[in-house]
C-alpha atoms as a PDB file:
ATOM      1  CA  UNK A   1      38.385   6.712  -7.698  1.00  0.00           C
ATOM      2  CA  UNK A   2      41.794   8.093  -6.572  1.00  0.00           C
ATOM      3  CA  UNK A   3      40.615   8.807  -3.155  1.00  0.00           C
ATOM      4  CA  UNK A   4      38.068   9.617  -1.221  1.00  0.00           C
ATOM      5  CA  UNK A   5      37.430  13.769  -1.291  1.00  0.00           C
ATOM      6  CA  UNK A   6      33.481  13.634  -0.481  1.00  0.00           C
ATOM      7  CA  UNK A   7      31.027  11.796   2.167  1.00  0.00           C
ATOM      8  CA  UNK A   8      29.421   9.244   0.446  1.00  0.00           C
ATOM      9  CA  UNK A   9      26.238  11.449   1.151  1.00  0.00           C
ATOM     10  CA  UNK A  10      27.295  14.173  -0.834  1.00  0.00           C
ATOM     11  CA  UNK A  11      28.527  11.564  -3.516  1.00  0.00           C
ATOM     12  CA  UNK A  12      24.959  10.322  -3.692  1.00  0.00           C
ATOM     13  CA  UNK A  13      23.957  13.819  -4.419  1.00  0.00           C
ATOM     14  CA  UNK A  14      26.070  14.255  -7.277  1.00  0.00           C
ATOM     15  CA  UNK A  15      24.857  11.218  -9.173  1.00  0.00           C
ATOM     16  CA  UNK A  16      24.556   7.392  -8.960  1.00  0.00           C
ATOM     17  CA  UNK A  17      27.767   5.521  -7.010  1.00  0.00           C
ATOM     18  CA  UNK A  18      28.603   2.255  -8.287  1.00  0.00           C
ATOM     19  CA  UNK A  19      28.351  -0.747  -5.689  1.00  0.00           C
ATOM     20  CA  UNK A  20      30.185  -4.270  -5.342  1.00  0.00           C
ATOM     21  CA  UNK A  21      28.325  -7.466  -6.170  1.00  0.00           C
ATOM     22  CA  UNK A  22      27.817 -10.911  -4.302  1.00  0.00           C
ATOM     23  CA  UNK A  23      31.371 -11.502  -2.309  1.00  0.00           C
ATOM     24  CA  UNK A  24      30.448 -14.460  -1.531  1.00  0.00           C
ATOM     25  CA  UNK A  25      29.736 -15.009  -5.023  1.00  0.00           C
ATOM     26  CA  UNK A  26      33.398 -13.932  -5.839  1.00  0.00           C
ATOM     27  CA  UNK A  27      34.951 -16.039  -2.979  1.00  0.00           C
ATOM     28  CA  UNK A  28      33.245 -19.338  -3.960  1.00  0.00           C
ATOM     29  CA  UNK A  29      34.623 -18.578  -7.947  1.00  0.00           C
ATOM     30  CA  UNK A  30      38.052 -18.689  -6.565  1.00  0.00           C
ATOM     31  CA  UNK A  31      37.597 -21.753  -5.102  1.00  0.00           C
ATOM     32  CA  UNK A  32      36.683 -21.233  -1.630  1.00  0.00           C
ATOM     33  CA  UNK A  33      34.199 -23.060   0.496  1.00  0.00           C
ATOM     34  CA  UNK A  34      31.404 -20.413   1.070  1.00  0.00           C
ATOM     35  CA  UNK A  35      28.980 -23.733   2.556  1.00  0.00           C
ATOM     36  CA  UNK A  36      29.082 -23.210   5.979  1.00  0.00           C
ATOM     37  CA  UNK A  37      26.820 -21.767   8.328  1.00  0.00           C
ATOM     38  CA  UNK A  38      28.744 -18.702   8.111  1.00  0.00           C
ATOM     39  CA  UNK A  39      29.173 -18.330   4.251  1.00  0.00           C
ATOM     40  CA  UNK A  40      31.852 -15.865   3.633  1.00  0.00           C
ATOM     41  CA  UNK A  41      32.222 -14.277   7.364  1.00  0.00           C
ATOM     42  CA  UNK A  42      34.446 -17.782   8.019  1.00  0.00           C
ATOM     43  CA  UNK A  43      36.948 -16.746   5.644  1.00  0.00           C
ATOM     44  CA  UNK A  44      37.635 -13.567   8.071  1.00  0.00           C
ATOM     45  CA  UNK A  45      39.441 -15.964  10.550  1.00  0.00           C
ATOM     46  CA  UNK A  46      40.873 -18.701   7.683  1.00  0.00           C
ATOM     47  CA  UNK A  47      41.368 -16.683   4.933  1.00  0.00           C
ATOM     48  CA  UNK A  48      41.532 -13.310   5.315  1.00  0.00           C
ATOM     49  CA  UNK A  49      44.316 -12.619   2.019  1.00  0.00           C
ATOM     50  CA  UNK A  50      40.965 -14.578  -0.141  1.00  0.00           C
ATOM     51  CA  UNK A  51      38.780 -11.468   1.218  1.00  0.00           C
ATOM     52  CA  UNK A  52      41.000  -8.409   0.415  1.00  0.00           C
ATOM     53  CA  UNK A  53      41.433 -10.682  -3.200  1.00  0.00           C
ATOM     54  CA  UNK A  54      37.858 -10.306  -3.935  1.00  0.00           C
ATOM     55  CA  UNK A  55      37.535  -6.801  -2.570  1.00  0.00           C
ATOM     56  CA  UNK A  56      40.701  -6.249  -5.302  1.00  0.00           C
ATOM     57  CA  UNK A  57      38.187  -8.083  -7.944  1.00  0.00           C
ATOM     58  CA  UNK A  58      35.150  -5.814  -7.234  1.00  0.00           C
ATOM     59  CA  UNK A  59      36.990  -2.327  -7.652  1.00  0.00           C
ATOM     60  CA  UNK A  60      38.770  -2.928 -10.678  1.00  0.00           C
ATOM     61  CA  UNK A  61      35.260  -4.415 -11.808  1.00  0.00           C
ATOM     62  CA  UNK A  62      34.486  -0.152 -10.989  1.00  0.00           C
ATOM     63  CA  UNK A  63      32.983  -0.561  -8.241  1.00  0.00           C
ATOM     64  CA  UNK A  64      32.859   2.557  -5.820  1.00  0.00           C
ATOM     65  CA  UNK A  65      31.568   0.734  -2.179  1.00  0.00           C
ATOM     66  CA  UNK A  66      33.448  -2.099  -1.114  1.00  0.00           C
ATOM     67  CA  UNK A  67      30.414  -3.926   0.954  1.00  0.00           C
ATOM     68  CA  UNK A  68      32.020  -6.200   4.068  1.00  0.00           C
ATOM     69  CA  UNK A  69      32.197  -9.937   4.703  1.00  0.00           C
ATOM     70  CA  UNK A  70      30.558  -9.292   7.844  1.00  0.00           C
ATOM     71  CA  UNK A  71      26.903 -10.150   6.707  1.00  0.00           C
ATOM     72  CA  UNK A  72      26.922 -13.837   8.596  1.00  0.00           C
ATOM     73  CA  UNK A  73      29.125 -12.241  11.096  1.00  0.00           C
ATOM     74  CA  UNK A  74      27.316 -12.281  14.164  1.00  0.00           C
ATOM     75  CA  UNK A  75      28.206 -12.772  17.837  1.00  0.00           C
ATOM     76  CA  UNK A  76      25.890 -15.634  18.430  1.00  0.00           C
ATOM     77  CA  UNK A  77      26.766 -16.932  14.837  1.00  0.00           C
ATOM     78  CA  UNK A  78      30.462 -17.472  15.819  1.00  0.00           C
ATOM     79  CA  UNK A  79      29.652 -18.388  19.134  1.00  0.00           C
ATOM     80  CA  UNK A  80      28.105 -21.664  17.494  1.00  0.00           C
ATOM     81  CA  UNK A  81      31.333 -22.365  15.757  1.00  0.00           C
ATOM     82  CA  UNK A  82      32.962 -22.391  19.035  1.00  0.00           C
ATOM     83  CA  UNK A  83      34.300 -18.393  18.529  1.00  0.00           C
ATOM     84  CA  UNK A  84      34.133 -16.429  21.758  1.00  0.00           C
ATOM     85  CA  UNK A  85      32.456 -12.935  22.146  1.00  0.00           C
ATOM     86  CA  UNK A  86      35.862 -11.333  22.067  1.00  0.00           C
ATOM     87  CA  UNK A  87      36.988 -12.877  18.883  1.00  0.00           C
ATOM     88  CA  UNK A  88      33.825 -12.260  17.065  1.00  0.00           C
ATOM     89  CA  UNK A  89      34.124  -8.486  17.293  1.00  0.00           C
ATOM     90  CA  UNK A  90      37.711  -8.161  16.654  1.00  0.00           C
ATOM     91  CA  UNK A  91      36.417 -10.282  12.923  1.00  0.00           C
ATOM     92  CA  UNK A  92      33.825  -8.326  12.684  1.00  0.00           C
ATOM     93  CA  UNK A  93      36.349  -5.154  13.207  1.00  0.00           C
ATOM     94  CA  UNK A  94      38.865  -7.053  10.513  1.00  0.00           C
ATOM     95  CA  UNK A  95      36.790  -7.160   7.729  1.00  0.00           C
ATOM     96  CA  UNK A  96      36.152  -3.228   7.494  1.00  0.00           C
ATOM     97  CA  UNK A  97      40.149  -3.258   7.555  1.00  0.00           C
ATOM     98  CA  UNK A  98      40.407  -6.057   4.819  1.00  0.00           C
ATOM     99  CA  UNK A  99      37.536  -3.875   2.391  1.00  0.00           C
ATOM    100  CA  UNK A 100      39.777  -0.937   3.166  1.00  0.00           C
ATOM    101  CA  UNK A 101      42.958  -3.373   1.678  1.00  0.00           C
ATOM    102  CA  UNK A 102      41.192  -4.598  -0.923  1.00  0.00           C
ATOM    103  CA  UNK A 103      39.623  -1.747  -2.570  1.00  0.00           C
ATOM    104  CA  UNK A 104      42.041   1.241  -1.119  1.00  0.00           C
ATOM    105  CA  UNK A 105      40.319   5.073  -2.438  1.00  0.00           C
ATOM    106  CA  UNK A 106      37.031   3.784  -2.166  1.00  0.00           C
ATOM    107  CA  UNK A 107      33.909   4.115   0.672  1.00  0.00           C
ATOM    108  CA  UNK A 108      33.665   0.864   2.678  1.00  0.00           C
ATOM    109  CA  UNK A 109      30.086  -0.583   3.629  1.00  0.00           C
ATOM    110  CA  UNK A 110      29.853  -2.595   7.341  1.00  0.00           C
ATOM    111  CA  UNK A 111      27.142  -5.330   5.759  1.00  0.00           C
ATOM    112  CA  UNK A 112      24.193  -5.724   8.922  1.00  0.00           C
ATOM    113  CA  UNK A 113      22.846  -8.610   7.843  1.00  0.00           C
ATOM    114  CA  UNK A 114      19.402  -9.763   9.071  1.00  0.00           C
ATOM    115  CA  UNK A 115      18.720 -11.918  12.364  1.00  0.00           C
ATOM    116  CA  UNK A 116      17.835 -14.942   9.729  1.00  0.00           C
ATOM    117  CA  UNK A 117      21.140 -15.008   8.157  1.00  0.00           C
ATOM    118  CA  UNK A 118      22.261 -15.923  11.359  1.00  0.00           C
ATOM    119  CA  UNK A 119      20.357 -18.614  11.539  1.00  0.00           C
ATOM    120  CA  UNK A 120      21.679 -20.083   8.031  1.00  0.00           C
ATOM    121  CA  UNK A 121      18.273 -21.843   7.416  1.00  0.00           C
ATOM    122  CA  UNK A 122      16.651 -19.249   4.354  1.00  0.00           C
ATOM    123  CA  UNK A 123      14.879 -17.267   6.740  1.00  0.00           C
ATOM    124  CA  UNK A 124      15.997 -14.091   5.998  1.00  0.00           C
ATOM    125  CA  UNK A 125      13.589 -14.493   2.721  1.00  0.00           C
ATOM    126  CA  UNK A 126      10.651 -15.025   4.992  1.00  0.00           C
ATOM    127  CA  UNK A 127      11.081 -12.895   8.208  1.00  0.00           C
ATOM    128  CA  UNK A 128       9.002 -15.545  10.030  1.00  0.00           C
ATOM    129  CA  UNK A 129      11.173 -14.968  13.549  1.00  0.00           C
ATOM    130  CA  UNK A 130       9.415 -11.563  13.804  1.00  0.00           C
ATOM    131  CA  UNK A 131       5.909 -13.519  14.203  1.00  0.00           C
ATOM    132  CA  UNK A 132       4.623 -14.297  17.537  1.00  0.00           C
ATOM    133  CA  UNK A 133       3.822 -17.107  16.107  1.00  0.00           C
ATOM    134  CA  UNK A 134       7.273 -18.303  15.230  1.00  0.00           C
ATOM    135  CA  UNK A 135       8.243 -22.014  16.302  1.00  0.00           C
ATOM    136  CA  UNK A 136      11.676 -20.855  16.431  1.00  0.00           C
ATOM    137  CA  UNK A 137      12.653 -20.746  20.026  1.00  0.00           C
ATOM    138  CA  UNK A 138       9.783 -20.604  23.356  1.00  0.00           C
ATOM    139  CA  UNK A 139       7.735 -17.403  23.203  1.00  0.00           C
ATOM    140  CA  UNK A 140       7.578 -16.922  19.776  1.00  0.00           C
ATOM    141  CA  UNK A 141       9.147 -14.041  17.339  1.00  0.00           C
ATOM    142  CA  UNK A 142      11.826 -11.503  18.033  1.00  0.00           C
ATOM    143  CA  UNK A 143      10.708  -8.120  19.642  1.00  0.00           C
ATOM    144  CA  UNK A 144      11.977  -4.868  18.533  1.00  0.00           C
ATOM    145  CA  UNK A 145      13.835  -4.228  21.196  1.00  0.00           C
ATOM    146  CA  UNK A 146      15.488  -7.834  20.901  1.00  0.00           C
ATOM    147  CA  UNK A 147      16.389  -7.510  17.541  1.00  0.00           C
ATOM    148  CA  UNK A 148      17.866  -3.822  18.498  1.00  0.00           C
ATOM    149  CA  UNK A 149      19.921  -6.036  21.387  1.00  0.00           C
ATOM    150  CA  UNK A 150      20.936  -8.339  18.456  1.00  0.00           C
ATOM    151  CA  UNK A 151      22.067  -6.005  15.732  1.00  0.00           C
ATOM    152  CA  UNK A 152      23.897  -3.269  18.348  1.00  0.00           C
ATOM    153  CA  UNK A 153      27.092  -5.033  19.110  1.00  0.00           C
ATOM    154  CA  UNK A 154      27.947  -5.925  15.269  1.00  0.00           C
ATOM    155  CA  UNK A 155      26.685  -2.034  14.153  1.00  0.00           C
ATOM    156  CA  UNK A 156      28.795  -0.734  17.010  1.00  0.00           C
ATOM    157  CA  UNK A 157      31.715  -2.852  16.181  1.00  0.00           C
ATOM    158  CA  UNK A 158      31.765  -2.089  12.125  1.00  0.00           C
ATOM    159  CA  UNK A 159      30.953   2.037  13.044  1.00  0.00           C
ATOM    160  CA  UNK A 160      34.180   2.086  15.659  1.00  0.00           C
ATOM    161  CA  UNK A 161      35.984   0.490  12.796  1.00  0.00           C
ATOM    162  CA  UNK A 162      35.431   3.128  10.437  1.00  0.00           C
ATOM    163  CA  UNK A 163      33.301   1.751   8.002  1.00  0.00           C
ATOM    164  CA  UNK A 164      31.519   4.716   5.953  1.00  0.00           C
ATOM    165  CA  UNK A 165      28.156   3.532   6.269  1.00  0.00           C
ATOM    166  CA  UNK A 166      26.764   0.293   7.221  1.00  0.00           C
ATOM    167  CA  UNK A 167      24.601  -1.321   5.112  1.00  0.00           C
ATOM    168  CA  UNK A 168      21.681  -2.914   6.658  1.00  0.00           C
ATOM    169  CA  UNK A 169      20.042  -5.203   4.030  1.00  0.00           C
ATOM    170  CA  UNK A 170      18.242  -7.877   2.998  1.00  0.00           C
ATOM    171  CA  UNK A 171      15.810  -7.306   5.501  1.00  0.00           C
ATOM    172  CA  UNK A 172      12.582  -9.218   5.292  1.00  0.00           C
ATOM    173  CA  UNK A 173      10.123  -7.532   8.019  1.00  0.00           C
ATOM    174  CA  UNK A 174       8.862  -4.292   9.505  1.00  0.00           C
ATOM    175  CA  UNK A 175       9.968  -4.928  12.887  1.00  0.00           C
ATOM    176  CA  UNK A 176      13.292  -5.508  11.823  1.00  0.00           C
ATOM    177  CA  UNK A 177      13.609  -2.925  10.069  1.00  0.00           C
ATOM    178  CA  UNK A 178      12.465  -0.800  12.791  1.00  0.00           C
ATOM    179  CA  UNK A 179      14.826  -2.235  15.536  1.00  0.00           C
ATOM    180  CA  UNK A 180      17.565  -1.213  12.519  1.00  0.00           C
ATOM    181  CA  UNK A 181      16.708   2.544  11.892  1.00  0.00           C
ATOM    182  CA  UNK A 182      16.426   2.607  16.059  1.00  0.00           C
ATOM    183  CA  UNK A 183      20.260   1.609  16.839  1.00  0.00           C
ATOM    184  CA  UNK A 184      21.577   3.835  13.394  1.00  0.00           C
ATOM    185  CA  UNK A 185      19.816   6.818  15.657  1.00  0.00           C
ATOM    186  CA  UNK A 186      21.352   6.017  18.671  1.00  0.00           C
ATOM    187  CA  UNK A 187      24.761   5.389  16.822  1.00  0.00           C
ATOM    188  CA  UNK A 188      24.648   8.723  14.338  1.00  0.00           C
ATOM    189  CA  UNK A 189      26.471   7.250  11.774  1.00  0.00           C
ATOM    190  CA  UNK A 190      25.035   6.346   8.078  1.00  0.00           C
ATOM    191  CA  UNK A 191      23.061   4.144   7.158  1.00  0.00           C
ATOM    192  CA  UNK A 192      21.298   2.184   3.841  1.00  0.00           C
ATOM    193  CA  UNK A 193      18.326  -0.003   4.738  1.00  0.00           C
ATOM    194  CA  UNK A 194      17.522  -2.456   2.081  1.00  0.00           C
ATOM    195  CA  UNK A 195      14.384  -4.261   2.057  1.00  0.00           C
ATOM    196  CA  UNK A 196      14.134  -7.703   0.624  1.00  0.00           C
ATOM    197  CA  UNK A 197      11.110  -7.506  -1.208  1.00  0.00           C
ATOM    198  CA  UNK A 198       8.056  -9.435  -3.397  1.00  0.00           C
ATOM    199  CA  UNK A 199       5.638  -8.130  -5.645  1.00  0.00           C
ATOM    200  CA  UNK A 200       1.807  -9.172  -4.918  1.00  0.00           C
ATOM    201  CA  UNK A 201      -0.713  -9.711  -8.064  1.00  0.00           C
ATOM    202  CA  UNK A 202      -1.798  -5.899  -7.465  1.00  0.00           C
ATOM    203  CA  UNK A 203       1.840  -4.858  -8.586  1.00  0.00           C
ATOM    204  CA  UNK A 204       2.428  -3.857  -4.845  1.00  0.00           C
ATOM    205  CA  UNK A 205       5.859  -4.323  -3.327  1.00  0.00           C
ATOM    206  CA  UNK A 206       5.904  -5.863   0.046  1.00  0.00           C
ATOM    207  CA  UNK A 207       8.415  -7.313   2.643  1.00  0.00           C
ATOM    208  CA  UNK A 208       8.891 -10.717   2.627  1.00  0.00           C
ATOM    209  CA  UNK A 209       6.777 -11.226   5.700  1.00  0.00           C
ATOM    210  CA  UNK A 210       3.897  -9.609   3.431  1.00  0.00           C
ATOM    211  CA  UNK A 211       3.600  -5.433   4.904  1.00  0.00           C
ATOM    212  CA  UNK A 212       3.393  -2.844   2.263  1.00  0.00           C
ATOM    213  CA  UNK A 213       7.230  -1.636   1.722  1.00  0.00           C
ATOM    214  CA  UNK A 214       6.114   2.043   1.619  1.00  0.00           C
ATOM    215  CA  UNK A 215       4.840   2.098   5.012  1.00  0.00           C
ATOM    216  CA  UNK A 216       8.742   0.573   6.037  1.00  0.00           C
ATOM    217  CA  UNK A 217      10.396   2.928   4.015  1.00  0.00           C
ATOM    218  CA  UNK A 218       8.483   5.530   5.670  1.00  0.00           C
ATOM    219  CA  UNK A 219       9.599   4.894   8.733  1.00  0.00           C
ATOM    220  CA  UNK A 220      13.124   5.902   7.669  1.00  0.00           C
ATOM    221  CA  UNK A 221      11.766   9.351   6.816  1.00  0.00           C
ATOM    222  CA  UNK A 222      13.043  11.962   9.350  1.00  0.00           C
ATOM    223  CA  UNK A 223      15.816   9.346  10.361  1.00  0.00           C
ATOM    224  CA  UNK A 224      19.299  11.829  10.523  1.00  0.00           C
ATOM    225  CA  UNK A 225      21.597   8.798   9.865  1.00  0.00           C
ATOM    226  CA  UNK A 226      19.716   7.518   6.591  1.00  0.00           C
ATOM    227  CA  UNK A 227      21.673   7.953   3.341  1.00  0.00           C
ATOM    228  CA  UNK A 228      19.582   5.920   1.286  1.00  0.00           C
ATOM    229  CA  UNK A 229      16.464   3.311   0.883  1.00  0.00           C
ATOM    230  CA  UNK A 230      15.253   0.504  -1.162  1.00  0.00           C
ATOM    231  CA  UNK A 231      15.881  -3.002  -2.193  1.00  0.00           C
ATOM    232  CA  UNK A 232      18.532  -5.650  -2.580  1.00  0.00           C
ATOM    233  CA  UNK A 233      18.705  -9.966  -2.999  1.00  0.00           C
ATOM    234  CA  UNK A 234      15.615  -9.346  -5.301  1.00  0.00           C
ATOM    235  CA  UNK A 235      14.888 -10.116  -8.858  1.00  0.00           C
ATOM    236  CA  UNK A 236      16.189  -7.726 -11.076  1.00  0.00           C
ATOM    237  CA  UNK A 237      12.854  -7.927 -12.651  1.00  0.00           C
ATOM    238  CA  UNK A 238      11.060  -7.023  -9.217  1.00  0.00           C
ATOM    239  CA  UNK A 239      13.161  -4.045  -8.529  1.00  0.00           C
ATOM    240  CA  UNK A 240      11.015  -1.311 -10.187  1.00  0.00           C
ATOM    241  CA  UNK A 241       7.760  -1.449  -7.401  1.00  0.00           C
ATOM    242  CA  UNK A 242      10.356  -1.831  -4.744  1.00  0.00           C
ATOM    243  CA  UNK A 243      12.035   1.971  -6.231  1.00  0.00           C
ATOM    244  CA  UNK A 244       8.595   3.378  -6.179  1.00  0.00           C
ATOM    245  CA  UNK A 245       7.478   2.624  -2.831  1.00  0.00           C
ATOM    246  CA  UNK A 246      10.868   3.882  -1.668  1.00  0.00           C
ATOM    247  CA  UNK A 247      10.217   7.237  -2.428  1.00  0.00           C
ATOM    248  CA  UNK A 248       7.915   7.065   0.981  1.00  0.00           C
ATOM    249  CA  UNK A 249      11.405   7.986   2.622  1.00  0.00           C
ATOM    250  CA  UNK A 250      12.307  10.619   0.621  1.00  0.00           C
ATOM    251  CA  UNK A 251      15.673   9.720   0.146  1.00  0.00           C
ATOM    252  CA  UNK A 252      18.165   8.829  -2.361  1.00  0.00           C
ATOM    253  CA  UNK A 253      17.508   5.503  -3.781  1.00  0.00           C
ATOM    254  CA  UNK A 254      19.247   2.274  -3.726  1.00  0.00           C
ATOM    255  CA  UNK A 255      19.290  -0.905  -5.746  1.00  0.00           C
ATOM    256  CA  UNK A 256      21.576  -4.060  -5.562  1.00  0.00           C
ATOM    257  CA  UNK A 257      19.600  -7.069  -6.887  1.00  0.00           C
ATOM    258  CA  UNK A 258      20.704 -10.506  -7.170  1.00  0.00           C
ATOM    259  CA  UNK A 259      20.792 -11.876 -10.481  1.00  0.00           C
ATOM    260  CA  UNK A 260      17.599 -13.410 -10.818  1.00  0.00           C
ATOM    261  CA  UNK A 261      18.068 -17.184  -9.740  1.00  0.00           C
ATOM    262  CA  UNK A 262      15.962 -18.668  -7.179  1.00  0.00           C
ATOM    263  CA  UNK A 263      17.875 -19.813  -3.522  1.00  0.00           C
ATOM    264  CA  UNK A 264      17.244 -23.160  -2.456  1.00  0.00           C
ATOM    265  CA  UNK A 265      17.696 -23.193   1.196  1.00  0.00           C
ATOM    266  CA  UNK A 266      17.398 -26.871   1.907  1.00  0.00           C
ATOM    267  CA  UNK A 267      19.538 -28.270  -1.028  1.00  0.00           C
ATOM    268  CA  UNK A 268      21.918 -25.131  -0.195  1.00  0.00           C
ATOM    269  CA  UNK A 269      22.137 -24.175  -3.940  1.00  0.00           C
ATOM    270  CA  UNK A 270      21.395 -21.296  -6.677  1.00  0.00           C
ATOM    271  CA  UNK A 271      18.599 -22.883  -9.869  1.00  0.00           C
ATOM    272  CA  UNK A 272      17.474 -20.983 -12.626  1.00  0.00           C
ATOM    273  CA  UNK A 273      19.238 -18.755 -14.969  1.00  0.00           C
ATOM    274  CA  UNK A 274      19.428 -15.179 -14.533  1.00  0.00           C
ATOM    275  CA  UNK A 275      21.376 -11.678 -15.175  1.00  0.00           C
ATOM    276  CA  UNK A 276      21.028  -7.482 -14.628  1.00  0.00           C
ATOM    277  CA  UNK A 277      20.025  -5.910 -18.105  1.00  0.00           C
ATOM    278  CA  UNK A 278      21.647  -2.418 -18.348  1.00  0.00           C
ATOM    279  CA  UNK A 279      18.613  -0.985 -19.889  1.00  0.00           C
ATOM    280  CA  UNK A 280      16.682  -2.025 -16.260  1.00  0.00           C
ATOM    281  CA  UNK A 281      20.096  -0.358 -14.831  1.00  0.00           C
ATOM    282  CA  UNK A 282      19.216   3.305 -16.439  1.00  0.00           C
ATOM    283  CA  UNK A 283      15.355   2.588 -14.892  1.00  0.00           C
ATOM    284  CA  UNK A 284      16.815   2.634 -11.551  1.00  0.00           C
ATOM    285  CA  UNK A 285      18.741   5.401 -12.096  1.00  0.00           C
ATOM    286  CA  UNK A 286      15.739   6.974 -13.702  1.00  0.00           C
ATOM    287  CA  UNK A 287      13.439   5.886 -10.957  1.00  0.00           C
ATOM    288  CA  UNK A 288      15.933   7.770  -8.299  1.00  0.00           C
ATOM    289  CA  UNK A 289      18.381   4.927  -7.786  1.00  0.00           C
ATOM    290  CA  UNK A 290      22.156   6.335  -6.419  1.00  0.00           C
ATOM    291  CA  UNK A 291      23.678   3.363  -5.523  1.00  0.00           C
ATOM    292  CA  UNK A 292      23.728   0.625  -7.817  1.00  0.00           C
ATOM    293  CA  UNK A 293      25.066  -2.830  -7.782  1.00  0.00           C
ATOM    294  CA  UNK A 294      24.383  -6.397  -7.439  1.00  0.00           C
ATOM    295  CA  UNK A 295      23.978  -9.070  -4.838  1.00  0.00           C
ATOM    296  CA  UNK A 296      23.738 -13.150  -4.684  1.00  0.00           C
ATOM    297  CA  UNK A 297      25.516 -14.524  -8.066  1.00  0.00           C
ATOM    298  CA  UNK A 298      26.346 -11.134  -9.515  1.00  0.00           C
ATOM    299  CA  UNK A 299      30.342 -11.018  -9.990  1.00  0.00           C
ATOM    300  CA  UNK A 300      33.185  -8.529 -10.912  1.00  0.00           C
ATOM    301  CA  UNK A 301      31.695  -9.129 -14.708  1.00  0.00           C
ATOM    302  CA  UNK A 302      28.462  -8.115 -13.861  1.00  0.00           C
ATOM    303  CA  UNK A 303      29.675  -5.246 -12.153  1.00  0.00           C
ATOM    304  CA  UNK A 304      31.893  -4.092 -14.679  1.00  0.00           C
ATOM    305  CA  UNK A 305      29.082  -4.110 -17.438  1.00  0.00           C
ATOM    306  CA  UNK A 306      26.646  -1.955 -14.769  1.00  0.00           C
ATOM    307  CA  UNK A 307      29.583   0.243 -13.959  1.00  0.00           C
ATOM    308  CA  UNK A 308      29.994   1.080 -17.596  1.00  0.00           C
ATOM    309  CA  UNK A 309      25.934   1.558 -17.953  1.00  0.00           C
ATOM    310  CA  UNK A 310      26.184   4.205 -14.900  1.00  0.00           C
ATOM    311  CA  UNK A 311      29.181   5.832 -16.694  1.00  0.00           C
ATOM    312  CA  UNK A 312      28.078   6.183 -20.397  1.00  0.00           C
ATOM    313  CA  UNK A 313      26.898  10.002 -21.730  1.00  0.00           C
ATOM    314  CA  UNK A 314      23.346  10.781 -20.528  1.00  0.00           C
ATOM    315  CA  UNK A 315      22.670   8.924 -17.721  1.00  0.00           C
ATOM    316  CA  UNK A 316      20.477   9.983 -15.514  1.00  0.00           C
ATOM    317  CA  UNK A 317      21.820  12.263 -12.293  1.00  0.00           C
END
């Protein structure tokens, strides 16, 4: 794009919007050390010039939404790397202004990752800190109202930055989810949730904590500050249920998967093989899907080839 003459809103109305892919993906090709406990978000202090790069990468890949380093960025998450309150927002503030310098023209996503990237241990793909259950700390799983105390101060942060939407993804449970749509209320500005989702042997998509994804998606239904719904960090192969139970919300559709390789938490490493086929790109679109792109392991490449599937004669709109 030249610049920006719509709300990303009325974009989505128009027809499908092209998103980035993994950044952190894109950082670690370049050569930078994505290993810590705060995967890409540490590069907002130490390298800031190696985020606006891969921004750079993404939109002349075509993509449309430049999606923040700010997924690990968390106040608590900084605060174990010995990074005060103060300092943690003014990151999380700098890397809506390094998207902006990286891909200038274009709408600029504030990621809201979930409470388990925080904890850097794979439990974002399990949701188990919403149990009551949960070993995790004394008295069990997060509360809604907790995980609304947890998310506010980076979603405030990012909106007061003037990111165009956040992006709240990857999100493994109902009560997550719910603490999520709460605070995008109470803020009023758009929003994307993206569930992180399985498929059961019925052909049902669920969260990763095992609820029915239609009855989350539902609860974005009504929600002013909603812009779109669906799935993202899943396999491409698993993205079709996840679409259909969407359509609870009633929304536009969206659809970033990763590329199909399995996470190893413990060994801190990608296995398998994996990659987005275009014709599963035009099923999205199909299916209702208005912003497209790619997560974990899914580069400018990647991007480039999906941006040209979105583009060619006869998609869908």
């Amino acid at each position: 794009m030249d610049g920006v003459l719509t709300t990303l809103a009325d974009a989505l109305a128009a027809g499908p919007v092209v998103l980035d892919g993994g950044l952190s993906t894109e950082l670690e090709a370049r050569g930078h050390d994505v290993s810590s406990a705060l995967w890409s978000a540490r590069l907002l202090r130490d390298e800031p010039d190696a985020v606006v790069a891969a921004h750079a990468a993404f939109a002349a890949a075509g993509a449309q939404v430049a999606t923040t380093a700010s997924y690990q960025a968390t106040v608590e998450g900084f605060g174990a790397a010995g990074v005060d309150r103060d300092e943690a927002l003014a990151l999380v503030a700098r890397s809506v202004e390094l998207a902006r310098r990286g891909a200038p023209g274009g709408w600029v996503a504030g990621s809201v990752g979930p409470y388990g990237a925080a904890l850097a241990d794979g439990s974002e793909y399990t949701g188990a800190y919403t149990d009551p259950g949960w070993t995790g700390r004394a008295g069990g799983g997060l509360t809604v109202a907790e995980l609304r105390a947890f998310h506010r101060p980076r979603m405030a942060t990012l909106a007061e930055a003037g990111a165009d939407v956040l992006a709240c993804e990857t999100v493994p449970a109902a009560a997550e989810a719910a603490a999520l749509l709460a605070e995008a209320e109470v803020l009023g500005v758009p929003v994307w949730l993206s569930l992180t989702t399985v498929v059961d042997e019925a052909g049902v998509a669920r969260t990763r904590r095992g609820e029915p994804a239609a009855d989350v998606f539902a609860m974005a239904r009504g929600v002013g500050a909603v812009v779109a719904v669906g799935v993202n960090c899943t396999d491409p192969a698993r993205v079709g249920p996840a679409l259909a139970a969407a359509a609870a919300a009633g929304t536009p559709l969206v659809a970033y998967p990763n590329s199909g390789e399995g996470w190893d938490a413990d060994g801190r490493r990608w296995t398998g093989t994996g990659g987005v086929d275009p014709a599963a790109v035009r099923g999205w679109t199909t299916a209702g899907a208005r912003l497209v792109g790619g997560c974990c392991r899914v580069g400018p490449a990647g991007i480039a080839a999906l941006a040209r599937t979105v583009e060619e004669p006869g998609r869908a709109t």
